[in-house]
C-alpha atoms as a PDB file:
ATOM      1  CA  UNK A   1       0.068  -7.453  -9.811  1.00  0.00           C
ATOM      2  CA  UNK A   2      -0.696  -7.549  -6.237  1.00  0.00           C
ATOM      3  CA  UNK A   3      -0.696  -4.536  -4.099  1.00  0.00           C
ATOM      4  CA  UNK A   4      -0.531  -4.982  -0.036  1.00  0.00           C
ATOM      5  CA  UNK A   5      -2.779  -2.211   1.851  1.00  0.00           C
ATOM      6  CA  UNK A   6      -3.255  -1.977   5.464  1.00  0.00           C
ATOM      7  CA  UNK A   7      -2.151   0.896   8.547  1.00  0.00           C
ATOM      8  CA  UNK A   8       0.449   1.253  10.088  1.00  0.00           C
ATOM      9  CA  UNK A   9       1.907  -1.949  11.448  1.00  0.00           C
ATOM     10  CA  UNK A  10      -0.031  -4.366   9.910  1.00  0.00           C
ATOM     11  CA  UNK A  11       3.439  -6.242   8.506  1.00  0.00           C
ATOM     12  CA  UNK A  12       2.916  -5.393   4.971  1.00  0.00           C
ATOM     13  CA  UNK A  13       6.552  -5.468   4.246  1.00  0.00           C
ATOM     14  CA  UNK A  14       7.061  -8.790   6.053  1.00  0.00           C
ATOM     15  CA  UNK A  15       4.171 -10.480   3.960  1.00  0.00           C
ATOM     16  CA  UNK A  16       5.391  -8.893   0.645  1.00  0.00           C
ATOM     17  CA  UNK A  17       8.970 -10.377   0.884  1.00  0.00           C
ATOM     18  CA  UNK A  18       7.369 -13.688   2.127  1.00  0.00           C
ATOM     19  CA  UNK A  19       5.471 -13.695  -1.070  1.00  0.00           C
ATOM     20  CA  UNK A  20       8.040 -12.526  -3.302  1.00  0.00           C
ATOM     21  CA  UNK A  21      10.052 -16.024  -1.904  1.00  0.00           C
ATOM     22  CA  UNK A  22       6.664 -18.263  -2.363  1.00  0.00           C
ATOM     23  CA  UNK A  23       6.131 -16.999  -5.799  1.00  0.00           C
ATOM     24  CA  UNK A  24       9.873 -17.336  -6.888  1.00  0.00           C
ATOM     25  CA  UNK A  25      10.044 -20.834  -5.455  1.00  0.00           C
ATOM     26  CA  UNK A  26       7.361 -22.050  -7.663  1.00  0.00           C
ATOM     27  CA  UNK A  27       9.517 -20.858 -10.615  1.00  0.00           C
ATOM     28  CA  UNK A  28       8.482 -17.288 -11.285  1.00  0.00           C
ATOM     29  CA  UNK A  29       9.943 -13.995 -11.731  1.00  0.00           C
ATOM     30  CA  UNK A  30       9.218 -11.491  -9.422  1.00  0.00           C
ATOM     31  CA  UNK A  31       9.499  -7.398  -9.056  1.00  0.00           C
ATOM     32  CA  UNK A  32       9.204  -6.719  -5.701  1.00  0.00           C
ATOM     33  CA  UNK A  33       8.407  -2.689  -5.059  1.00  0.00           C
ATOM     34  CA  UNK A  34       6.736  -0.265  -2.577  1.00  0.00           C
ATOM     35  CA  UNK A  35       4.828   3.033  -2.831  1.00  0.00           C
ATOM     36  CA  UNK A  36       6.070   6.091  -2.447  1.00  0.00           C
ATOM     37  CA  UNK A  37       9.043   4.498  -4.367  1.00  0.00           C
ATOM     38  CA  UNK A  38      10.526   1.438  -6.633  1.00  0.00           C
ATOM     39  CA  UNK A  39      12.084   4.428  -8.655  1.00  0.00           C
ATOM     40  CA  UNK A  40      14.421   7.030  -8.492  1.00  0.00           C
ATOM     41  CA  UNK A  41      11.662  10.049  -9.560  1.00  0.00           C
ATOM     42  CA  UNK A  42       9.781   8.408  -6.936  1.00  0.00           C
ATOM     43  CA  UNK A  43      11.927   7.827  -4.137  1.00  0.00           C
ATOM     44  CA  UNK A  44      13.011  11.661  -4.306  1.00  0.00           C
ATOM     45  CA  UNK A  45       8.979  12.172  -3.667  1.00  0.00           C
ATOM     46  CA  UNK A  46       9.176  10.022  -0.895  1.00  0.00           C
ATOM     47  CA  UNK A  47      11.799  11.578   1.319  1.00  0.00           C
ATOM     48  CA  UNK A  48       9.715  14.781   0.712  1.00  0.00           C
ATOM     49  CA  UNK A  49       6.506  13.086   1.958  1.00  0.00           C
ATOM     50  CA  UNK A  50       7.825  11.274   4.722  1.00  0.00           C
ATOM     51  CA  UNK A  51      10.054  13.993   5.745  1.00  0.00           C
ATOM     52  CA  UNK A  52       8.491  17.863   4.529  1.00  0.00           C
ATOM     53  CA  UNK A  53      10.854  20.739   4.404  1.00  0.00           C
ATOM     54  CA  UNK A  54       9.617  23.217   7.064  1.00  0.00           C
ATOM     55  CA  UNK A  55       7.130  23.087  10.178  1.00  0.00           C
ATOM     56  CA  UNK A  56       3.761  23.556   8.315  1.00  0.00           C
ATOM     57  CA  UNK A  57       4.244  19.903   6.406  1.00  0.00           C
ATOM     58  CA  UNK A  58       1.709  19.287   3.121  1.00  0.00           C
ATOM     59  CA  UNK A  59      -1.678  19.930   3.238  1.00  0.00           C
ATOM     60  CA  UNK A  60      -4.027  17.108   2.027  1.00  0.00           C
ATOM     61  CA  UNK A  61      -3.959  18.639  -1.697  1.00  0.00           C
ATOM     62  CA  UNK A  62      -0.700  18.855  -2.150  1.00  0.00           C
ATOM     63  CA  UNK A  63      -0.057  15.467  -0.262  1.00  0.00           C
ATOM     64  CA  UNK A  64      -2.381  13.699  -2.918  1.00  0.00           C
ATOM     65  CA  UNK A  65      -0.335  15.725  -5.546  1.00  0.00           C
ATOM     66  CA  UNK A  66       2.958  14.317  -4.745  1.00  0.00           C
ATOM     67  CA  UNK A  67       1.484  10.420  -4.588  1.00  0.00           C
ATOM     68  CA  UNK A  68      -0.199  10.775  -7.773  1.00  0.00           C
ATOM     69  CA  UNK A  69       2.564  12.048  -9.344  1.00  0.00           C
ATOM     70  CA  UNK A  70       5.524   9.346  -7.490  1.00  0.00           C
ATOM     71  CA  UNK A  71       2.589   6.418  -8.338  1.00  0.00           C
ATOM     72  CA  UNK A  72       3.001   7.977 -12.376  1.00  0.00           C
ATOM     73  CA  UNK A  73       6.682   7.827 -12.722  1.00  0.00           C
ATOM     74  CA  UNK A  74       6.722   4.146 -11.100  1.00  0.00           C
ATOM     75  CA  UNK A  75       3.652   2.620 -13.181  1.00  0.00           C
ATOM     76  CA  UNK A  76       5.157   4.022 -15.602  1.00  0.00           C
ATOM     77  CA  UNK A  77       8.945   3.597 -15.253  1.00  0.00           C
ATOM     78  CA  UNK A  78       8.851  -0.093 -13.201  1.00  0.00           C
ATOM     79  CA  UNK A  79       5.278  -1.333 -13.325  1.00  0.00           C
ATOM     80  CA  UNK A  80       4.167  -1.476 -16.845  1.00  0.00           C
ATOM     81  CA  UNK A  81       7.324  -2.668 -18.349  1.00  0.00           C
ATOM     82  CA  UNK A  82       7.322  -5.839 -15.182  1.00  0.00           C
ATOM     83  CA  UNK A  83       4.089  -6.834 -16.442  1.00  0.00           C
ATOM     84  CA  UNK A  84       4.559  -6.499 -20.057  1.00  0.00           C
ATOM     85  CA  UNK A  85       7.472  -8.803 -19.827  1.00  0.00           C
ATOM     86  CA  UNK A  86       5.294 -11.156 -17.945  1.00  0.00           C
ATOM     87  CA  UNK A  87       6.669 -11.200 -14.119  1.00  0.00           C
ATOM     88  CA  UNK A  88       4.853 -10.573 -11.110  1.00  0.00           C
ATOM     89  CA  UNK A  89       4.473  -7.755  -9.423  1.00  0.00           C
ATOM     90  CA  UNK A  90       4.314  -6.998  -5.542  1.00  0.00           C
ATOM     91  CA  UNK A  91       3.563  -3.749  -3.989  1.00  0.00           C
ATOM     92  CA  UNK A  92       3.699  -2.643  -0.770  1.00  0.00           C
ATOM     93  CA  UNK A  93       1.162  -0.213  -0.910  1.00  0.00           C
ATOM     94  CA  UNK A  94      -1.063   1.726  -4.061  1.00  0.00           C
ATOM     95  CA  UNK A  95      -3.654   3.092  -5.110  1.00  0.00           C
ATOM     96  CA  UNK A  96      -5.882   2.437  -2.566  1.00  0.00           C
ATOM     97  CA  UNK A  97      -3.404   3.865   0.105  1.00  0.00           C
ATOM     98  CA  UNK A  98      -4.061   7.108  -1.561  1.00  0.00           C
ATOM     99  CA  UNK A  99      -7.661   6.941  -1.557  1.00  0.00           C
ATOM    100  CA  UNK A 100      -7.804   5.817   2.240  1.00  0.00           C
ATOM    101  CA  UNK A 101      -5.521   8.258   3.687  1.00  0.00           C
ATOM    102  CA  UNK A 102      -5.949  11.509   1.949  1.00  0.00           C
ATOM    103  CA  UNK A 103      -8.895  10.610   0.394  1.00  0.00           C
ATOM    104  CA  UNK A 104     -10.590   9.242   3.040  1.00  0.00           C
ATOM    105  CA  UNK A 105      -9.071  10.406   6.249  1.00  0.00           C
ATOM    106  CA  UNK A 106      -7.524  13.601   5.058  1.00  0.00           C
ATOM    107  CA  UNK A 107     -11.054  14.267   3.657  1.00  0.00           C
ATOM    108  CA  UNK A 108     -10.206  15.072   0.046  1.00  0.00           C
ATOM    109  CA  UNK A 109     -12.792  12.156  -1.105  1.00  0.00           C
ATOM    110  CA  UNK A 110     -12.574   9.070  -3.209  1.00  0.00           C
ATOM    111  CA  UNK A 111     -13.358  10.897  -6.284  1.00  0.00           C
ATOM    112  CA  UNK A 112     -10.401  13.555  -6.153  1.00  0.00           C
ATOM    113  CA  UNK A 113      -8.180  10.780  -5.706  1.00  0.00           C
ATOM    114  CA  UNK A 114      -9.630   8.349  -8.446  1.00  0.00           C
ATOM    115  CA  UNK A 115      -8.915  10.850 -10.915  1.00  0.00           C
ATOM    116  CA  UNK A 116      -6.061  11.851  -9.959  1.00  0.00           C
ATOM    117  CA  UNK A 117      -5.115   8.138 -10.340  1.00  0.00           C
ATOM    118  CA  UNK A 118      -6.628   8.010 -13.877  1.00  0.00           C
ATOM    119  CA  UNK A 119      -4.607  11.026 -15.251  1.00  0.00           C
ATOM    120  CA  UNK A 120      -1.552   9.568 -13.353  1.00  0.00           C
ATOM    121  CA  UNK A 121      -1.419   6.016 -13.580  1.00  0.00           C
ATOM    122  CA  UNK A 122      -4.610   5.294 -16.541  1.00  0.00           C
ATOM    123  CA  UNK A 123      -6.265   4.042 -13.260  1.00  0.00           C
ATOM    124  CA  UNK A 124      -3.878   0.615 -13.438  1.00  0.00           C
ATOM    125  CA  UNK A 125      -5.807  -1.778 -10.678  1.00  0.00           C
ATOM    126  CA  UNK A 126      -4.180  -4.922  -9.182  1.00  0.00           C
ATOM    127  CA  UNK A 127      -5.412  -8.278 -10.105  1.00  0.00           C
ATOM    128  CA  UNK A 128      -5.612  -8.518  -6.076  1.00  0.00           C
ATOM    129  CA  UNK A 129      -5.261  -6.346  -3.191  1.00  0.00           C
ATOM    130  CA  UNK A 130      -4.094  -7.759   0.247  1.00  0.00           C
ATOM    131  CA  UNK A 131      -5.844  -5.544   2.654  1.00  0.00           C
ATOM    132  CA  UNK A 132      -3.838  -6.651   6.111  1.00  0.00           C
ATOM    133  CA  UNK A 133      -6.174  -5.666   8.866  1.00  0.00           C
ATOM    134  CA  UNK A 134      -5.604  -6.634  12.565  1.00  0.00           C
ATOM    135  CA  UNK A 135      -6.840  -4.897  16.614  1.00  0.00           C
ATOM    136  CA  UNK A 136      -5.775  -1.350  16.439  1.00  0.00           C
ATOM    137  CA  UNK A 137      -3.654  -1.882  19.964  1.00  0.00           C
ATOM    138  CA  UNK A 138      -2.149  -5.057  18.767  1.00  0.00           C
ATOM    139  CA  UNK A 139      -1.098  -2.870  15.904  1.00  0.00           C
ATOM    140  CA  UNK A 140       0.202  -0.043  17.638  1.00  0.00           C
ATOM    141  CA  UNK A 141       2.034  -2.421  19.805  1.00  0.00           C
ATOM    142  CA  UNK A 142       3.639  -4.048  17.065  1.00  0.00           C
ATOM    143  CA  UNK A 143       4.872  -0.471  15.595  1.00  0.00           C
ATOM    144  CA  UNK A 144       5.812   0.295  18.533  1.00  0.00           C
ATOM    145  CA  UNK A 145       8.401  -2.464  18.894  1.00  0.00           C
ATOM    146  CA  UNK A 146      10.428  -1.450  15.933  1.00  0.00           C
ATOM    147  CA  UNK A 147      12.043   1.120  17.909  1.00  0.00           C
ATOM    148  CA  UNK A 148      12.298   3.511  14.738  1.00  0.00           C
ATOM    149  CA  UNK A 149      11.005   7.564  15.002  1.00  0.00           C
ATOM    150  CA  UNK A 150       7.814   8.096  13.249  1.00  0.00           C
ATOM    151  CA  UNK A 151       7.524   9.989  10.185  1.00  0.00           C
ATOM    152  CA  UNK A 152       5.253  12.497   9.070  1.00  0.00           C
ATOM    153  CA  UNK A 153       1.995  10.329   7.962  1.00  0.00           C
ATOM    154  CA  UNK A 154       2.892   7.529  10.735  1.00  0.00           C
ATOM    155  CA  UNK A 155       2.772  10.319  13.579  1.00  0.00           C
ATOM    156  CA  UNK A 156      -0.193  11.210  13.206  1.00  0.00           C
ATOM    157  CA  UNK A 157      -3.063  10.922  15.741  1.00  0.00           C
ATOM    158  CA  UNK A 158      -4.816   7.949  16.633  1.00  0.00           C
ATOM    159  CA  UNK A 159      -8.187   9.191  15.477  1.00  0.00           C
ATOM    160  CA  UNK A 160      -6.542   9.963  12.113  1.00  0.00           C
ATOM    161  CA  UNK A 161      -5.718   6.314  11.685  1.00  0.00           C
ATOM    162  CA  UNK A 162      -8.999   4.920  12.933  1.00  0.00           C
ATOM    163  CA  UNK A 163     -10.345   7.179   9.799  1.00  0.00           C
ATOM    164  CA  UNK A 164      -7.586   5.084   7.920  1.00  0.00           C
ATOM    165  CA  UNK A 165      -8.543   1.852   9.017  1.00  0.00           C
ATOM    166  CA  UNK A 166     -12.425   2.581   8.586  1.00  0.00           C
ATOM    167  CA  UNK A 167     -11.786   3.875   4.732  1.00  0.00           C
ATOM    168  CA  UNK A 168     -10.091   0.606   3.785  1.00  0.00           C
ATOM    169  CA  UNK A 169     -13.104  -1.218   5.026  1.00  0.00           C
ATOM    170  CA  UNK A 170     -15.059   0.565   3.368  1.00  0.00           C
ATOM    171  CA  UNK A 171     -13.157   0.105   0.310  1.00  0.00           C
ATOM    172  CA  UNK A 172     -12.713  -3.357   0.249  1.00  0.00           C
ATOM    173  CA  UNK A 173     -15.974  -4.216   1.165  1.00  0.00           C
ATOM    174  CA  UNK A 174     -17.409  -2.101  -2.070  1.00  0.00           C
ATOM    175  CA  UNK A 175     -15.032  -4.519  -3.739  1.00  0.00           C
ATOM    176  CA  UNK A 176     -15.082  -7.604  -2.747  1.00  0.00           C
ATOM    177  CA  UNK A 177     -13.563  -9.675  -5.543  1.00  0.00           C
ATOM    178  CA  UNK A 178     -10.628  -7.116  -5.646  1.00  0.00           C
ATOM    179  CA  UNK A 179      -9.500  -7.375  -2.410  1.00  0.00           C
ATOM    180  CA  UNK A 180      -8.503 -10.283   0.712  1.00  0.00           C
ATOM    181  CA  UNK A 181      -8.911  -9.439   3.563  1.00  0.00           C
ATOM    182  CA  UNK A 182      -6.639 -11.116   5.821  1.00  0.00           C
ATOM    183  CA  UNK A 183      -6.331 -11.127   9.675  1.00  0.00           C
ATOM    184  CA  UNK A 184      -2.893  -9.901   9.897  1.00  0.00           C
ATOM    185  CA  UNK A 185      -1.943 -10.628  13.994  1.00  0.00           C
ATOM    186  CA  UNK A 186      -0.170 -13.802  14.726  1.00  0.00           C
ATOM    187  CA  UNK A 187       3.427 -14.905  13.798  1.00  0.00           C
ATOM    188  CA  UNK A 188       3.973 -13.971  10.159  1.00  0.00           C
ATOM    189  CA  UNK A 189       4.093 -17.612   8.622  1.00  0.00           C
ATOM    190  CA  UNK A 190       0.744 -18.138   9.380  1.00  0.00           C
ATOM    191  CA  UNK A 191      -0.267 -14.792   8.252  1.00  0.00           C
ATOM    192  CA  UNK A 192       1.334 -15.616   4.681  1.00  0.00           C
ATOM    193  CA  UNK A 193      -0.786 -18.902   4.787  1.00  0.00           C
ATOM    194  CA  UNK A 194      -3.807 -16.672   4.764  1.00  0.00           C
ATOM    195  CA  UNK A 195      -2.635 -15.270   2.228  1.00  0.00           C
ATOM    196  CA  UNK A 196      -1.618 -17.771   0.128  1.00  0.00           C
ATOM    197  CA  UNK A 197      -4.880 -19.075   0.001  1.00  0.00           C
ATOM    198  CA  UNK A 198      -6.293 -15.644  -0.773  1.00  0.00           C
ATOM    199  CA  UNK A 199      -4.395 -15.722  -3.796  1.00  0.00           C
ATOM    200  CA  UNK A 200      -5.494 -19.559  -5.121  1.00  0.00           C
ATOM    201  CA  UNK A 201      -7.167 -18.765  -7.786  1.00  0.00           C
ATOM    202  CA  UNK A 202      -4.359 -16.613  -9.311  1.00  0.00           C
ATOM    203  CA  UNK A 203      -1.191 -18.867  -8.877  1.00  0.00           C
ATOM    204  CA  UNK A 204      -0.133 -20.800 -11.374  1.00  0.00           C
END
């Protein structure tokens, strides 16, 4: 399993279809998936975070509420049975989404959200996370350029995502053999590159 993390631009879609090809050119079978979502329980969460009913939108608690409980119908509705009949399995986004925007910067902490996860999801880890990181105006340019309105979580202020971007860090450098951290600016076949070497010691 390999989960792709990063903000908001950072091509994480891009690089997880780019994978998905690498990986099934060499011959293997691949389950290619995204958080919120990859089922139907959990797609019907994600229009409700993305888009809340009402003006208030969800506060932090409930916000971790509704990821925990999309990330526990798709672990255990998609993930699980991918792995257990051996394919690979790419997510754009997990976990550690979770813990670095309401944990981190919607202040609810890394343990709230860890347990959460272990209640959820039995605290299922990737064998790797891709942690796309890249200059926050380079970024912002790049989001920019899709020409598409901003939802709820990607409208929100630019000191909110700096507290994104600075959780991740932190994350991945408390784990460094779980996560790669790859540059992710520059055209997106030489970001995959990056990545592919990240990922050496995994592929077959």
């Amino acid at each position: 399993m390999i989960a792709f993390e990063g903000g908001e631009g950072a091509g994480k879609s891009t690089q997880a279809r780019l994978l998905a090809e690498a990986l099934q050119a060499r011959g293997l079978t691949v389950v290619i998936t995204r958080e919120p979502g990859g089922t139907a329980g959990a797609e019907a969460i994600r229009a409700l975070l993305l888009h809340p009913p009402g003006d208030a939108g969800w506060t932090p608690h409930a916000e971790a509420l509704l990821f925990a409980a999309a990330r526990a119908d798709h672990v255990a509705h998609l993930i699980r049975p991918a792995l257990a009949r051996g394919e690979w399995v790419i997510c754009d986004r997990f976990v550690d989404s979770s813990r670095a925007y309401q944990g981190g910067a919607g202040g609810l902490g890394d343990a709230a959200v860890n347990a959460l996860h272990a209640f959820g999801s039995d605290s299922l880890r990737p064998d790797r996370v891709i942690l796309l990181e890249g200059d926050e105006d380079a970024l912002a340019i790049r989001l920019a350029a899709r020409g598409q309105a901003a939802d709820a979580i990607e409208g929100r202020p630019a000191a909110y995502h700096r507290a994104v971007a600075a959780a991740f860090r932190a994350i991945a450098e408390a784990d460094p053999q779980g996560f790669a951290r790859i540059d992710a600016i520059g055209p997106p076949e030489r970001v995959h590159a990056r990545i592919l070497d990240s990922l050496r010691d995994l592929l077959p």
